[in-house]
PDB file of N, CA and C in Angstrom:
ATOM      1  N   UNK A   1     406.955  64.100 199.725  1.00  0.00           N
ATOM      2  CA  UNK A   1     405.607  63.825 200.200  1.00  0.00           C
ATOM      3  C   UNK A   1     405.078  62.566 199.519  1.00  0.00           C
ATOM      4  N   UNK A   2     404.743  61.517 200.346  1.00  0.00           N
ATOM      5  CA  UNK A   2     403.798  60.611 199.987  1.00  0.00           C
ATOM      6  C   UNK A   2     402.952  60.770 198.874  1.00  0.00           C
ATOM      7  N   UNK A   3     402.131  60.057 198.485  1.00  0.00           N
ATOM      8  CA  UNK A   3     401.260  59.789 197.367  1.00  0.00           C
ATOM      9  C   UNK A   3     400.494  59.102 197.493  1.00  0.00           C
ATOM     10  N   UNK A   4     398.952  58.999 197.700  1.00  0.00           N
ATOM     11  CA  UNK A   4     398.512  57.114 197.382  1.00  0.00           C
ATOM     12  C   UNK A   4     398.823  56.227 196.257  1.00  0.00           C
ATOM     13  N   UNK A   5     398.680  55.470 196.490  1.00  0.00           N
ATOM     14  CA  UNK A   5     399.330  54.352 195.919  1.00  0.00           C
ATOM     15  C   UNK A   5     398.649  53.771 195.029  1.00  0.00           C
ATOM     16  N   UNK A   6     398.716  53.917 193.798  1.00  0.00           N
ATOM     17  CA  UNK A   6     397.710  53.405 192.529  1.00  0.00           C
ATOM     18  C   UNK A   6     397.467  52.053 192.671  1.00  0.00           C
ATOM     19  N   UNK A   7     396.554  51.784 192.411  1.00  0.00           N
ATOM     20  CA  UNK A   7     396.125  50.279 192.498  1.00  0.00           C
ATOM     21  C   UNK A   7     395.490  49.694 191.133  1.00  0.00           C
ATOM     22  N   UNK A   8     395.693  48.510 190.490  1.00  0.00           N
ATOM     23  CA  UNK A   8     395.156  48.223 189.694  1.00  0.00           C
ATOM     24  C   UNK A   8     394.763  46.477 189.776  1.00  0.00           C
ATOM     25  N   UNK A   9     393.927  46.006 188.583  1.00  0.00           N
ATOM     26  CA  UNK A   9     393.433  44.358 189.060  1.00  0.00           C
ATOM     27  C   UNK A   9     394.894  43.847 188.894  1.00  0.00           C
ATOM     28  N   UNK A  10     396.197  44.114 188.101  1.00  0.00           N
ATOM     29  CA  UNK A  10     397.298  43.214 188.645  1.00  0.00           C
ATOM     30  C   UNK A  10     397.657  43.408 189.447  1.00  0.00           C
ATOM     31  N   UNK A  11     397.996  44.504 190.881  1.00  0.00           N
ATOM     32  CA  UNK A  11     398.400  44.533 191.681  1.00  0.00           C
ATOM     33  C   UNK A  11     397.685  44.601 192.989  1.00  0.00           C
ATOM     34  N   UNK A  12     396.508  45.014 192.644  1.00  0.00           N
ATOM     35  CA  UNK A  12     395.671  44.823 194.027  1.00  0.00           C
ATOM     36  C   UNK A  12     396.003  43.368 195.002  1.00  0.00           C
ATOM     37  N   UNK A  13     395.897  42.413 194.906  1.00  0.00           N
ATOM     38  CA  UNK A  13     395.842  41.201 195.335  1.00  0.00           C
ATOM     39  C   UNK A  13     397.583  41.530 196.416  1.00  0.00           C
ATOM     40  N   UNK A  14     398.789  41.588 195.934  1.00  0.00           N
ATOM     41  CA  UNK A  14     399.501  42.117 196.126  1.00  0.00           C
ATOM     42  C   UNK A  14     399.909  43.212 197.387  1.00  0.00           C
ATOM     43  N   UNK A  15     398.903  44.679 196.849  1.00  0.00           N
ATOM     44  CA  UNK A  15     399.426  45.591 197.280  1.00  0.00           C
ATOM     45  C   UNK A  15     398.254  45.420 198.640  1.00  0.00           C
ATOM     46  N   UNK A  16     397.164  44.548 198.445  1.00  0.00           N
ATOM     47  CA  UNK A  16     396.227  44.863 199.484  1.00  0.00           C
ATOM     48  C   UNK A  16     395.822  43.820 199.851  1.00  0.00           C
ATOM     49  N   UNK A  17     395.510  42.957 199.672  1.00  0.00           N
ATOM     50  CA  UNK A  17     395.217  41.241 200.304  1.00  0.00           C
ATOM     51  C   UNK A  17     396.370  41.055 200.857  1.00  0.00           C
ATOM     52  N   UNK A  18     397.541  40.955 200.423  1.00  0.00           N
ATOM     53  CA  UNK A  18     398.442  40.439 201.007  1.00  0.00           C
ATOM     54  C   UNK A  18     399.811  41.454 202.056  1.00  0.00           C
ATOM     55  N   UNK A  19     399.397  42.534 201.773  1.00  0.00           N
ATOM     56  CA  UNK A  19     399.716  43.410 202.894  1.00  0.00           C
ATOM     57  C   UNK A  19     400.231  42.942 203.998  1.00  0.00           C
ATOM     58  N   UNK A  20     400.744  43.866 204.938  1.00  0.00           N
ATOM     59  CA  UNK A  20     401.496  43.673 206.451  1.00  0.00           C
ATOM     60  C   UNK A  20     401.102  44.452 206.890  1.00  0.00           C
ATOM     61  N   UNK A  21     400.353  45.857 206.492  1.00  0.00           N
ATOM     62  CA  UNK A  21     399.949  47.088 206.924  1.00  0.00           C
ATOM     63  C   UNK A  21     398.470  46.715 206.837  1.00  0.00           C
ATOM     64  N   UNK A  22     398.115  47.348 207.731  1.00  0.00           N
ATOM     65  CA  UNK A  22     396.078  47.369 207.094  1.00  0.00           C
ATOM     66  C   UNK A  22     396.531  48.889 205.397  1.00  0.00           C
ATOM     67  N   UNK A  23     395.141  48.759 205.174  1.00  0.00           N
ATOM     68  CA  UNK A  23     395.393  49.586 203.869  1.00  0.00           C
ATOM     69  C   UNK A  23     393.967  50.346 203.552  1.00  0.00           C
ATOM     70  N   UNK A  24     394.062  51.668 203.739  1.00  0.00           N
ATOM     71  CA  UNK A  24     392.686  52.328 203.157  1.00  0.00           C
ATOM     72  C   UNK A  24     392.867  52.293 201.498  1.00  0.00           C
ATOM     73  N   UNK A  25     391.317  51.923 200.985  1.00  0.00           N
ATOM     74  CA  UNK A  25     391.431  51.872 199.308  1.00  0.00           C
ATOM     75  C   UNK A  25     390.537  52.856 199.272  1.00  0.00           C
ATOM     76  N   UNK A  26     390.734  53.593 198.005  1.00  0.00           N
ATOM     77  CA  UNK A  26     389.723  54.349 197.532  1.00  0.00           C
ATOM     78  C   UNK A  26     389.649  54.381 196.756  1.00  0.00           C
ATOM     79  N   UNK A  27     388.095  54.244 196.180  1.00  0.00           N
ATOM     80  CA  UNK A  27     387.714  53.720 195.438  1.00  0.00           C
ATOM     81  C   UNK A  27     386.937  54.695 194.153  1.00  0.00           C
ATOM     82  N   UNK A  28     387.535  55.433 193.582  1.00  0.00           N
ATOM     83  CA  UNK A  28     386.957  56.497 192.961  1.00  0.00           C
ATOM     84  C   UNK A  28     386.729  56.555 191.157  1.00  0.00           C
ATOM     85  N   UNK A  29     386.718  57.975 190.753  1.00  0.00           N
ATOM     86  CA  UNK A  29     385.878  57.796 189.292  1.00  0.00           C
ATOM     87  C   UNK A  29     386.761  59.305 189.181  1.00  0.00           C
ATOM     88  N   UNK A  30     387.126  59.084 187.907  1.00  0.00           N
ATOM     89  CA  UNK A  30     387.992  60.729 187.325  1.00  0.00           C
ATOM     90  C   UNK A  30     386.521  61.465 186.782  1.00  0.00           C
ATOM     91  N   UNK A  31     385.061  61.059 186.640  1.00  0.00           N
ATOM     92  CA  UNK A  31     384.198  62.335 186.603  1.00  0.00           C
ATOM     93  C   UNK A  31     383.417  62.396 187.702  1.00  0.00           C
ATOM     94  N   UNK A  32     383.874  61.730 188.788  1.00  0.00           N
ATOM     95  CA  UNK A  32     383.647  62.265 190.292  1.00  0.00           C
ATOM     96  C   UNK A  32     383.922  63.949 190.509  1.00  0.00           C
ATOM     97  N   UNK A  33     382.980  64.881 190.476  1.00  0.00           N
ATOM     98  CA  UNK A  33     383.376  66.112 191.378  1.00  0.00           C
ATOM     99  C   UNK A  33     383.855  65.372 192.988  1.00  0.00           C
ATOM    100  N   UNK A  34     383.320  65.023 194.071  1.00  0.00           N
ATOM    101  CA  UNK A  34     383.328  64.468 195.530  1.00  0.00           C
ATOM    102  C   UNK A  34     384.720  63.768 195.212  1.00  0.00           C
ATOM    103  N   UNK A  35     385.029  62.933 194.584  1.00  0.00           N
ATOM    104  CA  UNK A  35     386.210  62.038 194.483  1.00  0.00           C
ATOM    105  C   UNK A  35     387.280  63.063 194.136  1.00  0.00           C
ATOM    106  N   UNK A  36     387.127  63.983 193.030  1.00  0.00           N
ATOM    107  CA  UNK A  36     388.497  64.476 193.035  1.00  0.00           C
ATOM    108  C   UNK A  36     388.378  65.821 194.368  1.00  0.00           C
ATOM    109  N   UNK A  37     387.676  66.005 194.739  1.00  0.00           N
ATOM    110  CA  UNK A  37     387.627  67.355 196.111  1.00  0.00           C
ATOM    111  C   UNK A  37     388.637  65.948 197.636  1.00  0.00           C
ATOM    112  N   UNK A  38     388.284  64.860 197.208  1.00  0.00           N
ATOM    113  CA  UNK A  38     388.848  64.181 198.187  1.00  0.00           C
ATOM    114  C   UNK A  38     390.404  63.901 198.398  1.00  0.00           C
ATOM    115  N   UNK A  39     391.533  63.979 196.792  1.00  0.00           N
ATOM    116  CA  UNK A  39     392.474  63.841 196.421  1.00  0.00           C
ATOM    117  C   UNK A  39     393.495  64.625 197.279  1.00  0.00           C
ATOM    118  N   UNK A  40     393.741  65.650 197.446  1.00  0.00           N
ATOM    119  CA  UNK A  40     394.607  66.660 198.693  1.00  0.00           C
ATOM    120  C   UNK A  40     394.422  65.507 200.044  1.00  0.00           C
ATOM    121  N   UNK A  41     393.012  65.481 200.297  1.00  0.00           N
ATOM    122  CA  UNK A  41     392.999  64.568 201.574  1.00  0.00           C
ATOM    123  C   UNK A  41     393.426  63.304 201.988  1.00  0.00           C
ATOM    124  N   UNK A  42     393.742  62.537 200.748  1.00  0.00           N
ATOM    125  CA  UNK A  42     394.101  61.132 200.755  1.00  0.00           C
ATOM    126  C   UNK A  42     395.784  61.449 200.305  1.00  0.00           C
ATOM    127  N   UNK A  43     395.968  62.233 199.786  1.00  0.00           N
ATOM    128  CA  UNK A  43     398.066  62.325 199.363  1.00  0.00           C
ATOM    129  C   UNK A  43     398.321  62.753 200.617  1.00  0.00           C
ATOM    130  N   UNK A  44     397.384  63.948 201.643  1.00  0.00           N
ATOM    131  CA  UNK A  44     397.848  64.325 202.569  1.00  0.00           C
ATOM    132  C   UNK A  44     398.169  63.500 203.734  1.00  0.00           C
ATOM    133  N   UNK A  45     397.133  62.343 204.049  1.00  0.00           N
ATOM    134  CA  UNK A  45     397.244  61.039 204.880  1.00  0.00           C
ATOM    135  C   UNK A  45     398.285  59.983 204.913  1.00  0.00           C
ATOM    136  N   UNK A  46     398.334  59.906 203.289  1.00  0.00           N
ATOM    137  CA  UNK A  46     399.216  58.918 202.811  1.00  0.00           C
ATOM    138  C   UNK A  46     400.608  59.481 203.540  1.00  0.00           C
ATOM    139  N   UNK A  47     400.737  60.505 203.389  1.00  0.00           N
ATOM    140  CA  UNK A  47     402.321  61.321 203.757  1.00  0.00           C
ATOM    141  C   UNK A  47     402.233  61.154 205.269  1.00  0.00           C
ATOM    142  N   UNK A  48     401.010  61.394 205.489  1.00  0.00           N
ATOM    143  CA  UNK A  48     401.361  61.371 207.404  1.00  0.00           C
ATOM    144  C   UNK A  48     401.158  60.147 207.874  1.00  0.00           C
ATOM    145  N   UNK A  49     400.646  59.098 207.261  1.00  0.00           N
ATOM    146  CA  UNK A  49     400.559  57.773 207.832  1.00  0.00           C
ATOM    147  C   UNK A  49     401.539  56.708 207.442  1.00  0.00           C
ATOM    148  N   UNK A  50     402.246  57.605 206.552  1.00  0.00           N
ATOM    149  CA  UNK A  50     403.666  57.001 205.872  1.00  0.00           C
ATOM    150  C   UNK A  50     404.010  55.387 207.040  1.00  0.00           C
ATOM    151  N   UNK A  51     404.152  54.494 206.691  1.00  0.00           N
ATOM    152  CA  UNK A  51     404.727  53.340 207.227  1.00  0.00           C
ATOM    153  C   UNK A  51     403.538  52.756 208.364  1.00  0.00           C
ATOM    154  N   UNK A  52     402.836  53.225 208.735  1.00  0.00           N
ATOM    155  CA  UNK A  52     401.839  52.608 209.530  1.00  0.00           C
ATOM    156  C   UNK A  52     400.532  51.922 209.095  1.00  0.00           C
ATOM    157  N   UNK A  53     400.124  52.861 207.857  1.00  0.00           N
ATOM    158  CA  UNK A  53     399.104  52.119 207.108  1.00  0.00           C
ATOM    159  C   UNK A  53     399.559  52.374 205.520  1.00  0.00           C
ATOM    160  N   UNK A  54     398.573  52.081 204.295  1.00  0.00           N
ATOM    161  CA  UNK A  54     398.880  52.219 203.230  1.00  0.00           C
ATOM    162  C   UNK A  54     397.643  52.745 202.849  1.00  0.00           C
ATOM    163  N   UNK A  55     397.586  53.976 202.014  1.00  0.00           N
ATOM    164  CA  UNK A  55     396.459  54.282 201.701  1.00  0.00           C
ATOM    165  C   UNK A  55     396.900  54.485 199.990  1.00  0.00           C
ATOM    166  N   UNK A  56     395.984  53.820 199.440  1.00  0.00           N
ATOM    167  CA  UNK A  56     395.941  53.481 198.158  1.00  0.00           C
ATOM    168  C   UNK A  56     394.477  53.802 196.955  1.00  0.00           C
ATOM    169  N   UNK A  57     394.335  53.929 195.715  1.00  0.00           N
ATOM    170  CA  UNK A  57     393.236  54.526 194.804  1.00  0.00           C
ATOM    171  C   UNK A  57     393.057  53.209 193.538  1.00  0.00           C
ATOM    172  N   UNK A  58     391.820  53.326 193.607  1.00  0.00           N
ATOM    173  CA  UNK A  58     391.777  52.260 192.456  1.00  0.00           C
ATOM    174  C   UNK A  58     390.381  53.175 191.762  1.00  0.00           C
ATOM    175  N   UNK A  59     390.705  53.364 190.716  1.00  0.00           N
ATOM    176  CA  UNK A  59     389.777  53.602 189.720  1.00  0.00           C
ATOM    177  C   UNK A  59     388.567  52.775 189.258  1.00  0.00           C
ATOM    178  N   UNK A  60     387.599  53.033 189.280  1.00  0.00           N
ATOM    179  CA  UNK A  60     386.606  51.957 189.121  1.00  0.00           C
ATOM    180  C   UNK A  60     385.895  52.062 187.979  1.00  0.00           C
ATOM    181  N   UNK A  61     386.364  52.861 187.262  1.00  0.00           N
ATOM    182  CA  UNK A  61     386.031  52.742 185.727  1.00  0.00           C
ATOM    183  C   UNK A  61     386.989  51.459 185.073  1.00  0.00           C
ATOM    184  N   UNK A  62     388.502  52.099 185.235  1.00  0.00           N
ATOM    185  CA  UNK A  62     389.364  51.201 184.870  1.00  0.00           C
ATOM    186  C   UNK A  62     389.613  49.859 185.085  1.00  0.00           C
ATOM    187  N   UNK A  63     388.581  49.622 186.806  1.00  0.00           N
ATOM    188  CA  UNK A  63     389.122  48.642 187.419  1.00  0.00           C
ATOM    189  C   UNK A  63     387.684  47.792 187.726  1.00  0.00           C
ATOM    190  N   UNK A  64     386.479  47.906 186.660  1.00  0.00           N
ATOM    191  CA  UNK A  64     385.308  47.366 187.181  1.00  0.00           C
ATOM    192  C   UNK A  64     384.795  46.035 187.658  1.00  0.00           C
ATOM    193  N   UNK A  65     386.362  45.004 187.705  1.00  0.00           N
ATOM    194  CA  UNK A  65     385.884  43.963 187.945  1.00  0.00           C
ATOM    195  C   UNK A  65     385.769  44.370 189.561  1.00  0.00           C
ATOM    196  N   UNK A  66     387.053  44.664 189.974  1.00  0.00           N
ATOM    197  CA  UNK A  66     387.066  44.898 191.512  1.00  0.00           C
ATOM    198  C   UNK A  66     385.804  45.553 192.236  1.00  0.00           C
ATOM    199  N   UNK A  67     385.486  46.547 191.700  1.00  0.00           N
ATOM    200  CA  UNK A  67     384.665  47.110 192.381  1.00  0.00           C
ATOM    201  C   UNK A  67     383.148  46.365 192.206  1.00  0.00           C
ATOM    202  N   UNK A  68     383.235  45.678 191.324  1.00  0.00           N
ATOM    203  CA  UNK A  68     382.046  44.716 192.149  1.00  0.00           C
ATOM    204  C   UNK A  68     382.420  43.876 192.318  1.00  0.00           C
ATOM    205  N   UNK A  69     383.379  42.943 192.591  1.00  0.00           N
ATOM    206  CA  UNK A  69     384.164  42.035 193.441  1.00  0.00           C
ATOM    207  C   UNK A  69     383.743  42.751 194.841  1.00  0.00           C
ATOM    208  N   UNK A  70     384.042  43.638 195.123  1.00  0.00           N
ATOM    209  CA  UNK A  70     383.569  44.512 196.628  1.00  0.00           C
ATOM    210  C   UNK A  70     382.321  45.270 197.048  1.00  0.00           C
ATOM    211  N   UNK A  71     381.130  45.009 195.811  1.00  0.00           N
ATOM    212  CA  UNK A  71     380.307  45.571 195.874  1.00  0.00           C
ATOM    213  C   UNK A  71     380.366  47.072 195.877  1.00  0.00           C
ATOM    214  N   UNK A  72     381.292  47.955 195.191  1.00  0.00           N
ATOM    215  CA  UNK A  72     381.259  49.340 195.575  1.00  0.00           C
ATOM    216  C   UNK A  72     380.221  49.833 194.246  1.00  0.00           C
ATOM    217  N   UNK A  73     378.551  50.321 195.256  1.00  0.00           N
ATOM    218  CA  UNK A  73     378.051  50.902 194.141  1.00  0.00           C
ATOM    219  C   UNK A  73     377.616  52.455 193.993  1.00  0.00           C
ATOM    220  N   UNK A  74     378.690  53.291 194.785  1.00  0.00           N
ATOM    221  CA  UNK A  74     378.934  54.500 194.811  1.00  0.00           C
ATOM    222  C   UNK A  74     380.503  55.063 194.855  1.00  0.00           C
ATOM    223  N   UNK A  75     380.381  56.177 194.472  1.00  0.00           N
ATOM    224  CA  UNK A  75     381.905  56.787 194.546  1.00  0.00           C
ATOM    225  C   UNK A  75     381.767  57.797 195.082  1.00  0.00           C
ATOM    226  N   UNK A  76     382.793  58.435 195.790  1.00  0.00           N
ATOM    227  CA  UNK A  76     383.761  57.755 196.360  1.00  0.00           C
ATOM    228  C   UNK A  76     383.189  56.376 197.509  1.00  0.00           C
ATOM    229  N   UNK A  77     384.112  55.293 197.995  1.00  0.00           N
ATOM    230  CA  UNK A  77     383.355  54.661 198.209  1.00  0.00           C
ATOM    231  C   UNK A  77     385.376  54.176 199.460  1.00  0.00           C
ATOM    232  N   UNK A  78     385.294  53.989 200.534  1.00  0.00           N
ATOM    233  CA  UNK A  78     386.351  54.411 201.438  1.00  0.00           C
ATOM    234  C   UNK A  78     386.568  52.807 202.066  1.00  0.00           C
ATOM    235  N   UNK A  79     387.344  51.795 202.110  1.00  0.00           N
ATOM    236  CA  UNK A  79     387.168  50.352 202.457  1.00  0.00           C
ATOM    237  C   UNK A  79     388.922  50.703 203.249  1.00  0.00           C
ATOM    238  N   UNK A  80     388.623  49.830 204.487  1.00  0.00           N
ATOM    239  CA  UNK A  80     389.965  49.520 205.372  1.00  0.00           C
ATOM    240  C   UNK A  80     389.951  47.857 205.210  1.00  0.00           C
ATOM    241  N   UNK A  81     391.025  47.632 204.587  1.00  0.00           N
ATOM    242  CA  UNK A  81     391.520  45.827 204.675  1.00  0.00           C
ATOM    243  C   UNK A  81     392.855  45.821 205.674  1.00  0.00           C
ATOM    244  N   UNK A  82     392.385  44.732 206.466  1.00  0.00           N
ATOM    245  CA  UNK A  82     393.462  44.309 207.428  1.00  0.00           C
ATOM    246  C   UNK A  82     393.560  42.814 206.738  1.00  0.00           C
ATOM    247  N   UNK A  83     394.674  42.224 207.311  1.00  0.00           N
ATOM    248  CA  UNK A  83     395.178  40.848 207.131  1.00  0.00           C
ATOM    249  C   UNK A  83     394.389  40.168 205.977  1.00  0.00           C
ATOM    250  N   UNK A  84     394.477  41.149 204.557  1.00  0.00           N
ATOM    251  CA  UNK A  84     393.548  40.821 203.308  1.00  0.00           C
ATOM    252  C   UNK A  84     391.844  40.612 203.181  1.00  0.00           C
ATOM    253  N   UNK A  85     391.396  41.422 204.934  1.00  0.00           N
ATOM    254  CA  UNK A  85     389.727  40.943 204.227  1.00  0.00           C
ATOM    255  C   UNK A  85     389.718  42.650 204.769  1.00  0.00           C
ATOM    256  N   UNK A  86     387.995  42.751 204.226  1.00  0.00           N
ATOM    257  CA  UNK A  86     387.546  44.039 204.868  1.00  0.00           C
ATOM    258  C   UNK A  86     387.168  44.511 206.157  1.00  0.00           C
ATOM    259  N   UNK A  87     387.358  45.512 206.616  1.00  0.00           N
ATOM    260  CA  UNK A  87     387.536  45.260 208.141  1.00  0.00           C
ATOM    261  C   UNK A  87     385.826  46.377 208.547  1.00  0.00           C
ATOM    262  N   UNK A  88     385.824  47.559 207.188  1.00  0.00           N
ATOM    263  CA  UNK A  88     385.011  48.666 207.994  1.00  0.00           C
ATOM    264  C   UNK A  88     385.076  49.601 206.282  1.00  0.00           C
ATOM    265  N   UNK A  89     383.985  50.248 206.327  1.00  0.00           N
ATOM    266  CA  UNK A  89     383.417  50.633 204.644  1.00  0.00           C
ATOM    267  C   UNK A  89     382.854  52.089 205.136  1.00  0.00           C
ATOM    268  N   UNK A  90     383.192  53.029 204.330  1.00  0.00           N
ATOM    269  CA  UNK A  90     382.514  54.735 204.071  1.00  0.00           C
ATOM    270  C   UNK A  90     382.046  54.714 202.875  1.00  0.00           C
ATOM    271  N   UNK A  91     380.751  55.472 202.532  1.00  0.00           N
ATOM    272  CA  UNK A  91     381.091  55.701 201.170  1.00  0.00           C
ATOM    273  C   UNK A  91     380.292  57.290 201.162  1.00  0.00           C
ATOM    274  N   UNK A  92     380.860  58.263 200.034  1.00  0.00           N
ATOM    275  CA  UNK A  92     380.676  59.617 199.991  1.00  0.00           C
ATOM    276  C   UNK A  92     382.071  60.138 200.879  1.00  0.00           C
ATOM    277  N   UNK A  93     381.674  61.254 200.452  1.00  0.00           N
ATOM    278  CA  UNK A  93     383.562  62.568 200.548  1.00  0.00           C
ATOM    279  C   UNK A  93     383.339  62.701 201.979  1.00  0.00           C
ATOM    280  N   UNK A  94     384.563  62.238 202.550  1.00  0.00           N
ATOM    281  CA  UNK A  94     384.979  62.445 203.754  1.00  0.00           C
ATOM    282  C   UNK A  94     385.684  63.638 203.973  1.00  0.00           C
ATOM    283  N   UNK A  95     385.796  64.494 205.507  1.00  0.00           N
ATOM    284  CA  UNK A  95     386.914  65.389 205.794  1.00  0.00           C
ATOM    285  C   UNK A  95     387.915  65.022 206.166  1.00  0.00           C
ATOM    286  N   UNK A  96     389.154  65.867 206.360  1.00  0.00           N
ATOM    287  CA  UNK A  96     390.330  64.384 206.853  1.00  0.00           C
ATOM    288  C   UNK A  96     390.156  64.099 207.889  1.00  0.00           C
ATOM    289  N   UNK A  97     389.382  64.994 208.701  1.00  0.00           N
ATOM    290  CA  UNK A  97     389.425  64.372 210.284  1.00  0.00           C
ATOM    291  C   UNK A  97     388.490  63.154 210.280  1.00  0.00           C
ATOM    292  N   UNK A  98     387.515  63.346 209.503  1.00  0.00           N
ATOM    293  CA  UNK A  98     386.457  62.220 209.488  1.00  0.00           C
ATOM    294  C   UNK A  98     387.213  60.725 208.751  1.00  0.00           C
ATOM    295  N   UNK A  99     388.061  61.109 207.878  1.00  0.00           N
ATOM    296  CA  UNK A  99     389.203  59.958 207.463  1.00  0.00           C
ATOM    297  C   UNK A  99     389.744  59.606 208.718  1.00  0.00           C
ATOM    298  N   UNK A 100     390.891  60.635 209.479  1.00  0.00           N
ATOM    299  CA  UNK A 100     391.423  59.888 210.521  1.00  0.00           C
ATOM    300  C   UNK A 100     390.288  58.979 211.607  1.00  0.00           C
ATOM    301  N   UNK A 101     389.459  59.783 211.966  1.00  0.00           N
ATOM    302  CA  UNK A 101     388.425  59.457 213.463  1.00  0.00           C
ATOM    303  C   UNK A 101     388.302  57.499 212.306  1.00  0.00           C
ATOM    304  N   UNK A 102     387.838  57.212 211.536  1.00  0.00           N
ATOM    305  CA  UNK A 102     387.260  56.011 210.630  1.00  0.00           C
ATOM    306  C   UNK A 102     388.669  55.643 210.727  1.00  0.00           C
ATOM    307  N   UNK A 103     390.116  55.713 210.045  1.00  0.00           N
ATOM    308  CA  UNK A 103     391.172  55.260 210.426  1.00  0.00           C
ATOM    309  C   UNK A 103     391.189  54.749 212.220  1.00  0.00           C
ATOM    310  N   UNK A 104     391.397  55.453 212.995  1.00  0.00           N
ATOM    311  CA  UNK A 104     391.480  55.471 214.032  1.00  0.00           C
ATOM    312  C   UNK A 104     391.620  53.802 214.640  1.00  0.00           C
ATOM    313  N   UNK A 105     390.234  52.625 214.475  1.00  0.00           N
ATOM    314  CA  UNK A 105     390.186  51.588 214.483  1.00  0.00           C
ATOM    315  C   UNK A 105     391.548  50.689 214.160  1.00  0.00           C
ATOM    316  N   UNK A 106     392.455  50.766 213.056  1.00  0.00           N
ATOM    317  CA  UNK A 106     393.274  50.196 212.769  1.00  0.00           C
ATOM    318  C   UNK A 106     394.985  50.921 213.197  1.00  0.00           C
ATOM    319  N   UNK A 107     394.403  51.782 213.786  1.00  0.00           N
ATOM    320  CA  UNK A 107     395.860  52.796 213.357  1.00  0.00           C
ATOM    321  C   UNK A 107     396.318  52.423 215.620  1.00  0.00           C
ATOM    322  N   UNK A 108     395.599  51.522 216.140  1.00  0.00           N
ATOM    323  CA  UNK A 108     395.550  51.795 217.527  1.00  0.00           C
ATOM    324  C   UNK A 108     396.865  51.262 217.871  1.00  0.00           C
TER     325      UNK A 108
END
């Protein structure tokens, strides 16, 4: 089973600007209650969207330049990048269907 895909400021640029896949990031906090209730839902995607998109986690404690590089000033906080820019933004705990239906746009 899939996994999302850790993200950090050395590899972001990399794993998500420069992509071939569009890529859901998420953008979360380890004393998030909402962020970790979201974790099952994002490994579960990652596994079923295996090769079509990339869905990936960046910590925003760890990673605070980024997240205001992107303006994220809530967590969880849900960003789709296509061809390295942002395409479409959630923020607060999604269901997975409400993940896919928001996927949906890129996944056509």
């Amino acid at each position: 089973m899939s996994k999302a895909l850790i993200l950090t400021a050395s590899n972001f640029s990399q794993e998500v600007l420069e992509s071939k896949l569009p890529v859901l990031v998420d953008f979360w906090a380890s004393w998030c209650s909402p962020c970790k209730m979201m974790e099952p839902a994002i490994d579960s995607l990652a596994s079923e969207l295996d090769g079509k998109l990339i869905i990936a986690k960046l910590n925003v404690d760890q990673n605070a330049g980024l997240a205001f590089d992107f303006a994220v000033n809530g967590v969880p906080t849900f960003i789709i990048f296509k061809d390295g820019k942002e395409i479409n933004r959630k923020v607060g705990a999604q269901s997975t269907e409400q993940l896919k239906t928001f996927l949906a746009q890129v996944l056509k």
